[in-house]
N, C-alpha and C. Protein backbone atom coordinates (compact mmCIF):
# COMPACT_ATOMS: atom_id res chain seq x y z
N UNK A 1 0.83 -1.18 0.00
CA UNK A 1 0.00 0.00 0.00
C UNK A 1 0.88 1.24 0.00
N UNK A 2 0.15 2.22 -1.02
CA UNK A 2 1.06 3.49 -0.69
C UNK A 2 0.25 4.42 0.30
N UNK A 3 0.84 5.47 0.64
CA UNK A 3 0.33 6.16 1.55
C UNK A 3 0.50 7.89 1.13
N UNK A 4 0.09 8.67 0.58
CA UNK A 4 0.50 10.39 0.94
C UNK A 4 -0.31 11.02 1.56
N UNK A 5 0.80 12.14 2.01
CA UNK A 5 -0.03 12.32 3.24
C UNK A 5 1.26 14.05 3.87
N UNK A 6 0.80 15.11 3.49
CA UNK A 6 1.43 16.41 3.77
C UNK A 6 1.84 16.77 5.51
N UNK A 7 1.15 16.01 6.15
CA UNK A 7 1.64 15.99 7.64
C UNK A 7 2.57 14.70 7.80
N UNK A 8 3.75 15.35 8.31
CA UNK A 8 4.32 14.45 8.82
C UNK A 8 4.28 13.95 10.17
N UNK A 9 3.47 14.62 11.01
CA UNK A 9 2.91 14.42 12.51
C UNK A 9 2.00 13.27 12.64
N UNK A 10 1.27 12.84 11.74
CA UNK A 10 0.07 12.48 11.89
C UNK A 10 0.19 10.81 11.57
N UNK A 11 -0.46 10.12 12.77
CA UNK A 11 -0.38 8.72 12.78
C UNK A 11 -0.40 8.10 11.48
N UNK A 12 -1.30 8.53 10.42
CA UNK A 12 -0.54 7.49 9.34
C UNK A 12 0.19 7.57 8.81
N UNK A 13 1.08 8.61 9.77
CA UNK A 13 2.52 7.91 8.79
C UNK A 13 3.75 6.43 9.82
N UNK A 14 2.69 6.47 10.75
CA UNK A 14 3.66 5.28 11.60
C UNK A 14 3.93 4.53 11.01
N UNK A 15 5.30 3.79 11.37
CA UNK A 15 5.56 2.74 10.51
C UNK A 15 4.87 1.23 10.79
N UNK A 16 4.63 0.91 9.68
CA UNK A 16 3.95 -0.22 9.04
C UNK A 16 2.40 0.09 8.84
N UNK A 17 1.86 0.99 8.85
CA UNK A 17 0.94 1.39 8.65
C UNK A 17 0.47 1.35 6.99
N UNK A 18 1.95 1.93 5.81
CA UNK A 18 1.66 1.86 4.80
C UNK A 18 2.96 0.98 4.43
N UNK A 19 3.62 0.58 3.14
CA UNK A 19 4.41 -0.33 2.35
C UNK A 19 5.45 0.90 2.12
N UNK A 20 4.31 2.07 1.48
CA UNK A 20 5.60 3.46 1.15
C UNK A 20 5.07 4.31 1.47
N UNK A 21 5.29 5.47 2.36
CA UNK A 21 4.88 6.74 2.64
C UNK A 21 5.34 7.97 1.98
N UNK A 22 4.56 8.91 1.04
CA UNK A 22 4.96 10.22 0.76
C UNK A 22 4.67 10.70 1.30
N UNK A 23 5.62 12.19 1.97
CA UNK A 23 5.41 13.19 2.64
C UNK A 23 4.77 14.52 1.69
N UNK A 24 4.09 13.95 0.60
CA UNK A 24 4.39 15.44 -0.44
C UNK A 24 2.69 16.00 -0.31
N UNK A 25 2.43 16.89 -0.75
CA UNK A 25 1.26 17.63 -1.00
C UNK A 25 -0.05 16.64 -2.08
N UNK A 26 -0.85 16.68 -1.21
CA UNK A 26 -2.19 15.68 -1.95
C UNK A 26 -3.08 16.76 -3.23
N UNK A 27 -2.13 16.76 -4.19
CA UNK A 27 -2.10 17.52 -5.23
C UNK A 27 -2.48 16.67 -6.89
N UNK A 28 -3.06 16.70 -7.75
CA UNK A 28 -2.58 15.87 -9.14
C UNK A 28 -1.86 16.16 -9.32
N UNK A 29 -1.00 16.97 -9.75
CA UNK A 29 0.83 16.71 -10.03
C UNK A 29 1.10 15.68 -9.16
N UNK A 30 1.34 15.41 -7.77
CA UNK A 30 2.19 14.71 -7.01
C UNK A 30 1.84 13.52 -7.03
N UNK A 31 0.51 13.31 -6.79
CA UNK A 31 -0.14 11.98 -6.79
C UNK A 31 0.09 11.16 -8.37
N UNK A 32 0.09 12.02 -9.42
CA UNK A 32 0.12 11.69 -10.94
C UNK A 32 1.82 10.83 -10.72
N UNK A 33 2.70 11.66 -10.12
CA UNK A 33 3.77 11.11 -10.20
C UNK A 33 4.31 10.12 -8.95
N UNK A 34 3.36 9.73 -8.19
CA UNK A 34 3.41 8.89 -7.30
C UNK A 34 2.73 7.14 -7.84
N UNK A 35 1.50 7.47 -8.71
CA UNK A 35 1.72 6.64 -9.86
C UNK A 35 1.85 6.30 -10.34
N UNK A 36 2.80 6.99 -11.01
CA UNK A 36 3.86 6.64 -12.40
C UNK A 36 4.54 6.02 -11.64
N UNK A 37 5.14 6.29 -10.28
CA UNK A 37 6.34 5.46 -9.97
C UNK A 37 5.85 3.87 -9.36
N UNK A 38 5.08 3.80 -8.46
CA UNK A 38 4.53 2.63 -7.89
C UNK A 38 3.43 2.49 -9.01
N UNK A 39 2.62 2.80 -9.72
CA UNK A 39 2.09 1.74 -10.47
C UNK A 39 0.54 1.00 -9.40
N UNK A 40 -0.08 1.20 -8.75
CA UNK A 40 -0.73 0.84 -8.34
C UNK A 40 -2.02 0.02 -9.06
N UNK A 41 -3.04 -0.61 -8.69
CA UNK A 41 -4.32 -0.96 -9.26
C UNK A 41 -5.18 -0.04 -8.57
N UNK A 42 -5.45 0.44 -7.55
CA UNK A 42 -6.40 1.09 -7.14
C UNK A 42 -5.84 2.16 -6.08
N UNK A 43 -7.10 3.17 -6.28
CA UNK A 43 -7.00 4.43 -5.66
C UNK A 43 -8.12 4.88 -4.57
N UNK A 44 -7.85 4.72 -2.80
CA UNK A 44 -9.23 5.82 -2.15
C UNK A 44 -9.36 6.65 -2.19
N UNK A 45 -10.20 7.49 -2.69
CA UNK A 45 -10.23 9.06 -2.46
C UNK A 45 -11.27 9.34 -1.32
N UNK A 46 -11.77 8.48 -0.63
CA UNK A 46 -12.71 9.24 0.77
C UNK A 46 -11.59 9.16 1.81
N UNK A 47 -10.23 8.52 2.05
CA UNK A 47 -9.26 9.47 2.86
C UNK A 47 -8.59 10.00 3.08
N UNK A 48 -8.72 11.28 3.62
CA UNK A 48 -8.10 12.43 3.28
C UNK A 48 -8.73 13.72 3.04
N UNK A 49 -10.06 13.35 3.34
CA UNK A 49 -10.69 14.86 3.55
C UNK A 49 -11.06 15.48 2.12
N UNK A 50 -11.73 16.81 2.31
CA UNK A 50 -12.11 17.37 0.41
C UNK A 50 -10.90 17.67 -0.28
N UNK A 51 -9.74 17.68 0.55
CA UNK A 51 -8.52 17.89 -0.71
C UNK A 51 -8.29 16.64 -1.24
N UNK A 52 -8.64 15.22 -1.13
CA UNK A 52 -8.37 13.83 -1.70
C UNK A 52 -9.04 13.42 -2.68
N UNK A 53 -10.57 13.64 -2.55
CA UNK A 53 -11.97 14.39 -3.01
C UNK A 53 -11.60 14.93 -4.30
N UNK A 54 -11.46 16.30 -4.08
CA UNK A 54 -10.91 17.31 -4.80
C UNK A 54 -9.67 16.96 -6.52
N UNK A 55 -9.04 16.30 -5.27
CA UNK A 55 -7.46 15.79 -6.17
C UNK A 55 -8.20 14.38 -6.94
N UNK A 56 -8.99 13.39 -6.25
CA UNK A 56 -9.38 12.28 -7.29
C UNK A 56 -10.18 12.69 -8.15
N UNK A 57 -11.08 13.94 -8.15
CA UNK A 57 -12.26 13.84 -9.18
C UNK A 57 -11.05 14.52 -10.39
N UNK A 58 -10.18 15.38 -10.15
CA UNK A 58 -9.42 15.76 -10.86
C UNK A 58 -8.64 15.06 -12.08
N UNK A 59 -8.26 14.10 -11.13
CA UNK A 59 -7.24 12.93 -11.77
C UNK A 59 -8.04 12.06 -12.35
N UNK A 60 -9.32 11.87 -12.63
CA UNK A 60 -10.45 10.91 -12.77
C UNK A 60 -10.76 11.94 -14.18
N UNK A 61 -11.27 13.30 -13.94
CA UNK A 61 -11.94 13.95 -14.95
C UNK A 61 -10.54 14.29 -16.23
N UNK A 62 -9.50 14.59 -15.70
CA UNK A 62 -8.20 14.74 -16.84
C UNK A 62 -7.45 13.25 -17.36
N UNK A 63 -8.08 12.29 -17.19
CA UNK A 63 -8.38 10.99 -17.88
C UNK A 63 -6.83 10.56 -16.97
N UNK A 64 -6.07 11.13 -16.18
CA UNK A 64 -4.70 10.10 -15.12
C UNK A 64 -5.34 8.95 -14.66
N UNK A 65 -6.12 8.77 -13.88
CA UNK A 65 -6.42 7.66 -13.69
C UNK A 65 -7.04 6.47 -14.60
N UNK A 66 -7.25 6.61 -15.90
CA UNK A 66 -7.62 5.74 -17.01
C UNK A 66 -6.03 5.82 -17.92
N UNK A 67 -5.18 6.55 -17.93
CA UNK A 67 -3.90 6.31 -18.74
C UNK A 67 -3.22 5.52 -17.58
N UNK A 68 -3.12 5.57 -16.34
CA UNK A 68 -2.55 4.24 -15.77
C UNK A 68 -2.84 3.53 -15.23
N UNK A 69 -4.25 2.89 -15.69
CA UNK A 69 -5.52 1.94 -15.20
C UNK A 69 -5.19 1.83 -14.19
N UNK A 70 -5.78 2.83 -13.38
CA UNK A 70 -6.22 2.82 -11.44
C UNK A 70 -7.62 2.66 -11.93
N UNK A 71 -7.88 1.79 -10.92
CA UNK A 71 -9.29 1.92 -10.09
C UNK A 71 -9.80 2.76 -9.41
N UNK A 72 -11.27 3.38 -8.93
CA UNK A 72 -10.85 4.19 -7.74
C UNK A 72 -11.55 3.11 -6.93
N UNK A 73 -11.39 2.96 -5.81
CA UNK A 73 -11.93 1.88 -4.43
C UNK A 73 -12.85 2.62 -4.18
N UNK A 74 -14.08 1.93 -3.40
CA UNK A 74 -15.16 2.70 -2.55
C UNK A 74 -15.87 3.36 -3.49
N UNK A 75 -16.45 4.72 -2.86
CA UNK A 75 -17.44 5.27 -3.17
C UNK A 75 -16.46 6.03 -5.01
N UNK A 76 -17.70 5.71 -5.98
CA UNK A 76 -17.14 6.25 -7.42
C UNK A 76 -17.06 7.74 -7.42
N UNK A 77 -15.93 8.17 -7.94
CA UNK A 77 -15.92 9.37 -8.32
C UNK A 77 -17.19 10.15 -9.03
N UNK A 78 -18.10 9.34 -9.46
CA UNK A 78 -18.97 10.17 -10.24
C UNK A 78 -20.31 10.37 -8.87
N UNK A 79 -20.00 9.08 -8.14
CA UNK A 79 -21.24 9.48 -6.35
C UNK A 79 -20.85 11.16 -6.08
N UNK A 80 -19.21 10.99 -5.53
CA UNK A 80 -18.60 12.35 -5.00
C UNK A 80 -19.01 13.08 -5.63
N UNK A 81 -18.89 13.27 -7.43
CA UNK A 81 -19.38 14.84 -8.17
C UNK A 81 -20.45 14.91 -7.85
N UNK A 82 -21.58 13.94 -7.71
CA UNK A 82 -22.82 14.20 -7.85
C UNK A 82 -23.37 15.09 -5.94
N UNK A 83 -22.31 14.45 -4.83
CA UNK A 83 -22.48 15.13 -3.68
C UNK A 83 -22.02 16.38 -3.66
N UNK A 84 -21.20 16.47 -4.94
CA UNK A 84 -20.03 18.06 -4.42
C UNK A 84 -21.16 19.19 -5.77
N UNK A 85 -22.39 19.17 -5.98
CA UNK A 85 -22.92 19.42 -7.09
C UNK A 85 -24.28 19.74 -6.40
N UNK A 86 -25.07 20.70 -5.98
CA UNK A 86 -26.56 20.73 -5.01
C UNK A 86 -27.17 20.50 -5.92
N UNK A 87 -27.11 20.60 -7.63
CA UNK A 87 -27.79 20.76 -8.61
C UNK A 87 -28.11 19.42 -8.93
N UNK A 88 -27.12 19.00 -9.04
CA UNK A 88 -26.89 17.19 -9.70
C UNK A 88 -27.70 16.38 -8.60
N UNK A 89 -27.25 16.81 -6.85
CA UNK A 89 -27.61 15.99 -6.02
C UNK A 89 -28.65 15.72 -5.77
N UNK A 90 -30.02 16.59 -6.20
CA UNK A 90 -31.71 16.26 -6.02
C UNK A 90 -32.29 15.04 -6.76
């Protein structure tokens, strides 16, 4: 499992918690290239708050996550747009 995560204070970064921990900013740039390097199958975006949110619908809508076939786990990116949307959500 990978892990990023901009606090370095904060329990998940204890060790063994994740396989690899980034300390970098939960950004699409960073995450795009945290990809490229590990290669993963799947992606959560419910942890981590609306910047994870934010950063997956991103990486989901600028087609990153279909050029390096991630999954996303859990709830679909298209549930989240439709919650982050008052219009869509009725």
């Amino acid at each position: 499992s990978v892990l990023v995560n901009p606090n370095i204070a904060t329990i998940q970064t204890s060790e063994g918690i994740a396989d690899q921990v980034y300390f970098l900013p939960v950004t699409p740039y960073f995450v795009e290239e945290i990809i490229k390097k590990e290669r993963p199958d799947g992606i959560l975006l419910a942890f981590g708050g609306q910047t994870a949110l934010n950063c997956g619908t991103e990486l989901y809508q600028n087609g990153i996550l279909q050029k390096y076939g991630v999954r996303v786990l859990g709830t679909s990116v298209e549930a989240i747009m439709y919650t982050e949307d008052r219009d869509l959500f009725v």
